[in-house]
PDB file of N, CA and C in Angstrom:
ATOM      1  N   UNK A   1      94.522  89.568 100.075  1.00  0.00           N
ATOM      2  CA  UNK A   1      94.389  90.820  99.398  1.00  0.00           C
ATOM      3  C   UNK A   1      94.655  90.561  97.919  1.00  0.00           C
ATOM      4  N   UNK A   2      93.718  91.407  97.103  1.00  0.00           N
ATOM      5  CA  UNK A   2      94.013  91.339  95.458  1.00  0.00           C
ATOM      6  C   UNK A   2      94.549  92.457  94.801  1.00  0.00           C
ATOM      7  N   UNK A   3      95.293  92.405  94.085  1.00  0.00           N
ATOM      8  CA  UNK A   3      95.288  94.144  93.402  1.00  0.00           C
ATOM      9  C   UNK A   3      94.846  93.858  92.214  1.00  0.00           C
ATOM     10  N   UNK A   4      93.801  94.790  92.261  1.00  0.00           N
ATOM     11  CA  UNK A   4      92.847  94.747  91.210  1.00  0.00           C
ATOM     12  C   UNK A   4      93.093  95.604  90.061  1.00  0.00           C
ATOM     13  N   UNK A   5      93.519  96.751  90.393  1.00  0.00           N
ATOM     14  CA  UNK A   5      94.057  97.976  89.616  1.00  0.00           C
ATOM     15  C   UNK A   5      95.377  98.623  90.020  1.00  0.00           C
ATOM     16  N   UNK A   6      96.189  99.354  89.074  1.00  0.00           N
ATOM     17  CA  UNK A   6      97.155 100.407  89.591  1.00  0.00           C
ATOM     18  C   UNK A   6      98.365  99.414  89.698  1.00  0.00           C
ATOM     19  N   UNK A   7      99.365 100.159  90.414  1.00  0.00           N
ATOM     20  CA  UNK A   7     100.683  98.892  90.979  1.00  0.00           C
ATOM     21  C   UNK A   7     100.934  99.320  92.558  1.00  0.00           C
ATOM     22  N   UNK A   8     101.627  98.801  93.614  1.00  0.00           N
ATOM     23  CA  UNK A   8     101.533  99.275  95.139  1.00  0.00           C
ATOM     24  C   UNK A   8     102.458  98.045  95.457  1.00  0.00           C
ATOM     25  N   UNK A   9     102.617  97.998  97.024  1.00  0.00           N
ATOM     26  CA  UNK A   9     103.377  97.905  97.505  1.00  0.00           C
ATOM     27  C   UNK A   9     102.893  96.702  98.736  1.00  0.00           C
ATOM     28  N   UNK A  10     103.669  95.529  99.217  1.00  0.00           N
ATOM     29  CA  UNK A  10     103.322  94.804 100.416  1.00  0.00           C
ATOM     30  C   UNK A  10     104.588  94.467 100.978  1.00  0.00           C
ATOM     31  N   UNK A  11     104.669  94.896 102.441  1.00  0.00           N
ATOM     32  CA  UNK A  11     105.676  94.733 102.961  1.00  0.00           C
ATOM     33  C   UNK A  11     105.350  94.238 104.640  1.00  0.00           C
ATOM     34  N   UNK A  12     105.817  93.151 104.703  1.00  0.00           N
ATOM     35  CA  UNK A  12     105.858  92.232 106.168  1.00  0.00           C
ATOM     36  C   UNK A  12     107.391  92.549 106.890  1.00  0.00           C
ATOM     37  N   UNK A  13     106.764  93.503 108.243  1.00  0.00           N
ATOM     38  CA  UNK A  13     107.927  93.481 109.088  1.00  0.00           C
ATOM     39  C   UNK A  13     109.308  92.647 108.958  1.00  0.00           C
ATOM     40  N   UNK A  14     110.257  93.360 108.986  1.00  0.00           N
ATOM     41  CA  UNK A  14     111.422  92.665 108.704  1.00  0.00           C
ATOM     42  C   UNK A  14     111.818  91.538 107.868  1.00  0.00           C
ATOM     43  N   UNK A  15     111.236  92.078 106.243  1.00  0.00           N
ATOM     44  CA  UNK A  15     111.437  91.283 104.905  1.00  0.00           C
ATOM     45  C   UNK A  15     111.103  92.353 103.958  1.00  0.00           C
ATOM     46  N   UNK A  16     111.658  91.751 102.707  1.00  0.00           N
ATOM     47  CA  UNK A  16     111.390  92.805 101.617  1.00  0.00           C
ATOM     48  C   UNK A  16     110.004  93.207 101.242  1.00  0.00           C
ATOM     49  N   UNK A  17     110.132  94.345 100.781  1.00  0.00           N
ATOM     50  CA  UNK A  17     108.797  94.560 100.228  1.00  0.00           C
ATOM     51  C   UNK A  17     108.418  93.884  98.735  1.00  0.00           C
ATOM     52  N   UNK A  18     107.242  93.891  98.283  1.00  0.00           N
ATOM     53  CA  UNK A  18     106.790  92.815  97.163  1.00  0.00           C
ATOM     54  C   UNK A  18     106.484  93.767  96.126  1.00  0.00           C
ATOM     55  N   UNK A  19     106.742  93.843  95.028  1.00  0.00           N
ATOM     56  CA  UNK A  19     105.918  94.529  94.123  1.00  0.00           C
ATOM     57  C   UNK A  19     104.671  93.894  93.899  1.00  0.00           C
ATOM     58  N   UNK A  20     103.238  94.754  93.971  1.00  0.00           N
ATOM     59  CA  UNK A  20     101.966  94.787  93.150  1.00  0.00           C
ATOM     60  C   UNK A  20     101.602  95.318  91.873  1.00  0.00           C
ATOM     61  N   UNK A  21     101.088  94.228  91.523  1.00  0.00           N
ATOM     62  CA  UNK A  21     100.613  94.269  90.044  1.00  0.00           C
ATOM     63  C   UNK A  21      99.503  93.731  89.820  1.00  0.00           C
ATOM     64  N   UNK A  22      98.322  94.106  89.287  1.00  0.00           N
ATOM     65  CA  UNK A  22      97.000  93.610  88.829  1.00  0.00           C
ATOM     66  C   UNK A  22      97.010  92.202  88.933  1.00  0.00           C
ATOM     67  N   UNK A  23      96.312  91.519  89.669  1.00  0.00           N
ATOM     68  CA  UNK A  23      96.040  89.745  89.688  1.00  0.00           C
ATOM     69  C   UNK A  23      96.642  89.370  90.384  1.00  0.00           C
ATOM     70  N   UNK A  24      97.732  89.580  90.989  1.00  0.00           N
ATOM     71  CA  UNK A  24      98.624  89.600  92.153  1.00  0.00           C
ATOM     72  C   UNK A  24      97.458  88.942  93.811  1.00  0.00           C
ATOM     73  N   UNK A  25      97.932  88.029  93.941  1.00  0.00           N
ATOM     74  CA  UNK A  25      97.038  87.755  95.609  1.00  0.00           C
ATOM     75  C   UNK A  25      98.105  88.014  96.820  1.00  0.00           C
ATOM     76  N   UNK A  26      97.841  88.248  97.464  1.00  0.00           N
ATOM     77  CA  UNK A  26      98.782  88.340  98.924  1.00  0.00           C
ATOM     78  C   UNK A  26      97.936  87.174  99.950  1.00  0.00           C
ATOM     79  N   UNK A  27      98.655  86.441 100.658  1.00  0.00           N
ATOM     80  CA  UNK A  27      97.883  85.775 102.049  1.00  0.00           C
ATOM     81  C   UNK A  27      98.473  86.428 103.225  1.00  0.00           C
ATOM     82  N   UNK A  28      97.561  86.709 103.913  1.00  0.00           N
ATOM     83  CA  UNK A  28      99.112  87.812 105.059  1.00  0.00           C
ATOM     84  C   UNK A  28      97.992  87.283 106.236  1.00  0.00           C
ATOM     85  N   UNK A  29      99.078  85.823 107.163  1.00  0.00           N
ATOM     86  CA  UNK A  29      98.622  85.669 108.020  1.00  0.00           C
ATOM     87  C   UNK A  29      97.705  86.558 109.303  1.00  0.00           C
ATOM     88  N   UNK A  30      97.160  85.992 109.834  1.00  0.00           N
ATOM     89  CA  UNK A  30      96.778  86.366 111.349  1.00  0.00           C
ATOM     90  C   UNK A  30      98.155  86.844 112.083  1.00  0.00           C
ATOM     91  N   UNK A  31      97.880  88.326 112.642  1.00  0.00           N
ATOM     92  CA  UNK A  31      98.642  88.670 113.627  1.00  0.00           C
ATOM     93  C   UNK A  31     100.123  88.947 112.388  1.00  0.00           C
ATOM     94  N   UNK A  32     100.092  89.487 111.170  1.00  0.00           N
ATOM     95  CA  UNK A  32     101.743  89.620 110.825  1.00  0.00           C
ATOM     96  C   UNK A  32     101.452  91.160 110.670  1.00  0.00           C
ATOM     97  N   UNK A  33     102.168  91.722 110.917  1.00  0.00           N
ATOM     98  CA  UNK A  33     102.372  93.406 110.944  1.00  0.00           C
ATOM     99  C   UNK A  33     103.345  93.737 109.538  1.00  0.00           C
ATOM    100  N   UNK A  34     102.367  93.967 108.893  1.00  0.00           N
ATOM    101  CA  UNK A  34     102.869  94.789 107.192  1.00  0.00           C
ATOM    102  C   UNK A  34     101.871  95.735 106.903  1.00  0.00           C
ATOM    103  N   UNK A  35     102.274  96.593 105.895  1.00  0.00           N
ATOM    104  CA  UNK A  35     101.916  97.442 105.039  1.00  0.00           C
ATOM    105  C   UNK A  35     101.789  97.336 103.793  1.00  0.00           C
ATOM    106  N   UNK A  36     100.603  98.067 103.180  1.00  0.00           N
ATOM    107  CA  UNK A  36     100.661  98.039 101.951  1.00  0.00           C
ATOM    108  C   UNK A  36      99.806  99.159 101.286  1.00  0.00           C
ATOM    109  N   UNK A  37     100.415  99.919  99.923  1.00  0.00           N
ATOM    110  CA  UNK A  37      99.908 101.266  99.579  1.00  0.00           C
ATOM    111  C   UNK A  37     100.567 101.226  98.084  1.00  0.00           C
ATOM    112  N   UNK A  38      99.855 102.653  97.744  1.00  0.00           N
ATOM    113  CA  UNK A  38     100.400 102.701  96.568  1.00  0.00           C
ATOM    114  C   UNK A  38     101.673 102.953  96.023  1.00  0.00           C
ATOM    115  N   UNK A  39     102.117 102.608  94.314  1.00  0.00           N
ATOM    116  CA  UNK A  39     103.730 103.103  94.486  1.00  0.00           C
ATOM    117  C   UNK A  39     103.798 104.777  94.261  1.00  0.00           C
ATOM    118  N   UNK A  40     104.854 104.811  94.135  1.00  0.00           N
ATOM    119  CA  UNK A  40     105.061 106.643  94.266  1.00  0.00           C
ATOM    120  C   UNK A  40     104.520 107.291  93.257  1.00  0.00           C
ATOM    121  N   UNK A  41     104.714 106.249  91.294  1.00  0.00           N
ATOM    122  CA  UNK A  41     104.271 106.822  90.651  1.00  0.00           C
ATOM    123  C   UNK A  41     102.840 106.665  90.420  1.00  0.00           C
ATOM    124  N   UNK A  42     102.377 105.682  90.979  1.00  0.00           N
ATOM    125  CA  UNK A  42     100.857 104.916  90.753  1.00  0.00           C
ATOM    126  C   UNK A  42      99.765 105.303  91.865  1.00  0.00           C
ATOM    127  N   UNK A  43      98.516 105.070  91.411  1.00  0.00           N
ATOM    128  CA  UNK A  43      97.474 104.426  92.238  1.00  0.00           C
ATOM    129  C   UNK A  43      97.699 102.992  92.452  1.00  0.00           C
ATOM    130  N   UNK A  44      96.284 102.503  93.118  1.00  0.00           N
ATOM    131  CA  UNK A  44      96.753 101.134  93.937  1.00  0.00           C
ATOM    132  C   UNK A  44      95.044 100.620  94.649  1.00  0.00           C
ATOM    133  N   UNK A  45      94.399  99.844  93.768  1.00  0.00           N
ATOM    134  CA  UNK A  45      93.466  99.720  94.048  1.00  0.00           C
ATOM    135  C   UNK A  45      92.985  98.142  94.456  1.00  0.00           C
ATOM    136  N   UNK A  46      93.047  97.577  95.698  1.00  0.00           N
ATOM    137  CA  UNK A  46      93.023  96.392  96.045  1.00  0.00           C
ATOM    138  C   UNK A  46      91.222  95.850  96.756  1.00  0.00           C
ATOM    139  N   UNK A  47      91.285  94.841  96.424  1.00  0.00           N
ATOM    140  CA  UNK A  47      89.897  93.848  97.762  1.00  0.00           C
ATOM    141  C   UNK A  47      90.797  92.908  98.652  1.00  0.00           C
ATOM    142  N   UNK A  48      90.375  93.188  99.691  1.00  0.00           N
ATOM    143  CA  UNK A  48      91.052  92.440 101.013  1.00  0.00           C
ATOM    144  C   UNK A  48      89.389  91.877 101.983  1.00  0.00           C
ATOM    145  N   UNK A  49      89.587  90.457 101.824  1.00  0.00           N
ATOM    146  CA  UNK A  49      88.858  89.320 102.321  1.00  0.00           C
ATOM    147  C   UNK A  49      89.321  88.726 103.468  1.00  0.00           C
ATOM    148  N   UNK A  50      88.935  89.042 104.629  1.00  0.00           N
ATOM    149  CA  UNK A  50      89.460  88.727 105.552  1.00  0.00           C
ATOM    150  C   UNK A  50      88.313  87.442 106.681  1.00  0.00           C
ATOM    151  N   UNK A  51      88.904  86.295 106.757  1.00  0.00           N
ATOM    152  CA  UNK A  51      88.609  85.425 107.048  1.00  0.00           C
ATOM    153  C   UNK A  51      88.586  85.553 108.774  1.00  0.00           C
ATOM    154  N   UNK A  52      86.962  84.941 109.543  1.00  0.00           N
ATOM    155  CA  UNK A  52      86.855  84.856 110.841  1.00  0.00           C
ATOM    156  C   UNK A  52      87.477  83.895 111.851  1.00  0.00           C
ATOM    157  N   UNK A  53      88.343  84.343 112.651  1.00  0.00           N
ATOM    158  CA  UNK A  53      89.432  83.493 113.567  1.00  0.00           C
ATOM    159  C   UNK A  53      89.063  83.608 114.883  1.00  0.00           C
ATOM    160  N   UNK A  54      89.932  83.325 115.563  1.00  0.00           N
ATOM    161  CA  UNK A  54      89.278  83.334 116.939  1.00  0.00           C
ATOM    162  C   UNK A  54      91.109  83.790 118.065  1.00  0.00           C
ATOM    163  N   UNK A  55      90.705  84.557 118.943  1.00  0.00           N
ATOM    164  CA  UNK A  55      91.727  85.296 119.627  1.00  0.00           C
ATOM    165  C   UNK A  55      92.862  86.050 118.368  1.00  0.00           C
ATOM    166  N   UNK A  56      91.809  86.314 117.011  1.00  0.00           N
ATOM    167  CA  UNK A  56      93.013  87.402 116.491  1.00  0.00           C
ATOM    168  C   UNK A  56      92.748  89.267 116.709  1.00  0.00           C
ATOM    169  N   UNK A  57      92.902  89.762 115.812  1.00  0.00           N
ATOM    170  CA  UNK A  57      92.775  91.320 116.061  1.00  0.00           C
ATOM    171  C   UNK A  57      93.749  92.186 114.932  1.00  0.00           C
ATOM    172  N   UNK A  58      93.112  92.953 114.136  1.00  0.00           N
ATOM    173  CA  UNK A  58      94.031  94.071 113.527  1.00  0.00           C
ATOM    174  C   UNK A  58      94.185  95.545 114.492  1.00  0.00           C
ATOM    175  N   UNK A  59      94.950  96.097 114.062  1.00  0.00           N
ATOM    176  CA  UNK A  59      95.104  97.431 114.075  1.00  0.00           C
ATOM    177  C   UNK A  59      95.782  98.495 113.273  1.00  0.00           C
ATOM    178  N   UNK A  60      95.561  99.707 113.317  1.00  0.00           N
ATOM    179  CA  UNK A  60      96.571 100.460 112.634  1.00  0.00           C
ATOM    180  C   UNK A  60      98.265 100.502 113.223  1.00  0.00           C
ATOM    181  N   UNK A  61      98.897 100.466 112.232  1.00  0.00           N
ATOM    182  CA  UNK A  61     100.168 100.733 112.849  1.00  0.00           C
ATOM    183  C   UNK A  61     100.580 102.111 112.663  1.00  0.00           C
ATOM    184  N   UNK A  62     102.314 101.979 112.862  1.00  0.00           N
ATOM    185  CA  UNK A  62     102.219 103.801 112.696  1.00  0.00           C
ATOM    186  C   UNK A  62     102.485 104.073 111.382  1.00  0.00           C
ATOM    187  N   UNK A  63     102.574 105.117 110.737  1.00  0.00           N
ATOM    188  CA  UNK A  63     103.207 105.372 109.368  1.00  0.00           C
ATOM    189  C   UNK A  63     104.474 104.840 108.621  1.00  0.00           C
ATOM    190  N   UNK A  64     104.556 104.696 107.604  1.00  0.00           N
ATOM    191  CA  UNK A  64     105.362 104.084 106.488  1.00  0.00           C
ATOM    192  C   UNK A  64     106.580 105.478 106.563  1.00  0.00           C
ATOM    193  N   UNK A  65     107.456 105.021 107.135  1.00  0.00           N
ATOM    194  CA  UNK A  65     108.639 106.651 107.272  1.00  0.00           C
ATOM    195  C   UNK A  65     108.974 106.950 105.596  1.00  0.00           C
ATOM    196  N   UNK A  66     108.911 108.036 105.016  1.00  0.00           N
ATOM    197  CA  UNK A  66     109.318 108.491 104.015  1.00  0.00           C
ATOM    198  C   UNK A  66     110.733 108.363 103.597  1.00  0.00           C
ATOM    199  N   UNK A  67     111.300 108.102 104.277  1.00  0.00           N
ATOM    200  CA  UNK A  67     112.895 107.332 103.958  1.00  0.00           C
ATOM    201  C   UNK A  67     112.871 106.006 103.490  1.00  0.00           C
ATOM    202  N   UNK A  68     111.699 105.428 104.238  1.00  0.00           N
ATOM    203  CA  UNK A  68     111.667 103.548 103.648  1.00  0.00           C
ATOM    204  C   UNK A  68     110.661 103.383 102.768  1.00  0.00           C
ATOM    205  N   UNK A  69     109.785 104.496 102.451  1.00  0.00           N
ATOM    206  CA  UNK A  69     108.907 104.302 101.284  1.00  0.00           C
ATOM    207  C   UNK A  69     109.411 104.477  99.976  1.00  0.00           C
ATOM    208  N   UNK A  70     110.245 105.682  99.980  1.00  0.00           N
ATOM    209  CA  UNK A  70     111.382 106.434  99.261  1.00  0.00           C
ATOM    210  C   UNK A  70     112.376 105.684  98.435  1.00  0.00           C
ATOM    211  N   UNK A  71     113.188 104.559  99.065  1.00  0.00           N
ATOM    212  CA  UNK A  71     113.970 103.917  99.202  1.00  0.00           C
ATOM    213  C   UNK A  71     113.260 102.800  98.136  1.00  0.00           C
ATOM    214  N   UNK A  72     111.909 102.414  98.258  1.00  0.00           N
ATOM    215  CA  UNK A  72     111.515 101.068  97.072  1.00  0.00           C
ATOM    216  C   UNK A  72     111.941 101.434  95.695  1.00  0.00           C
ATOM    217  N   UNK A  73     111.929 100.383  95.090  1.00  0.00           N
ATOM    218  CA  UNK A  73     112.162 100.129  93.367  1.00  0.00           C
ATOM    219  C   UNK A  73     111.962  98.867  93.189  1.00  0.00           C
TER     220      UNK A  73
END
């Protein structure tokens, strides 16, 4: 993932979240369950290139709780 515009947010299950900033790359293995969105005061405008594997799979997860979105700086 790139952030292309704006500033936002990447966060991998049970680790900190990352600040985004323009030029910024993320690699976010096969199969790791994170999030990522805009910050509270910003937009957040990314390209995500996702490379063909074999026995992987995304999905949606559930929502970002407003207590732990709340909580970044």
């Amino acid at each position: 993932m790139i952030c292309i515009a704006g500033e936002g947010w990447y966060q991998e299950e049970g680790k900190e979240a990352v600040s985004l900033t323009p030029g910024m790359v993320v690699t976010i293995p096969a199969e790791v369950k994170h999030w990522h969105g805009a910050k509270k005061d910003s937009w957040f405008s990314h390209i995500a290139v996702e490379v063909p594997g074999e026995a992987t799979s995304n999905g949606w997860c559930e929502p970002v709780s407003d207590a732990a979105y709340n909580g970044l700086e």
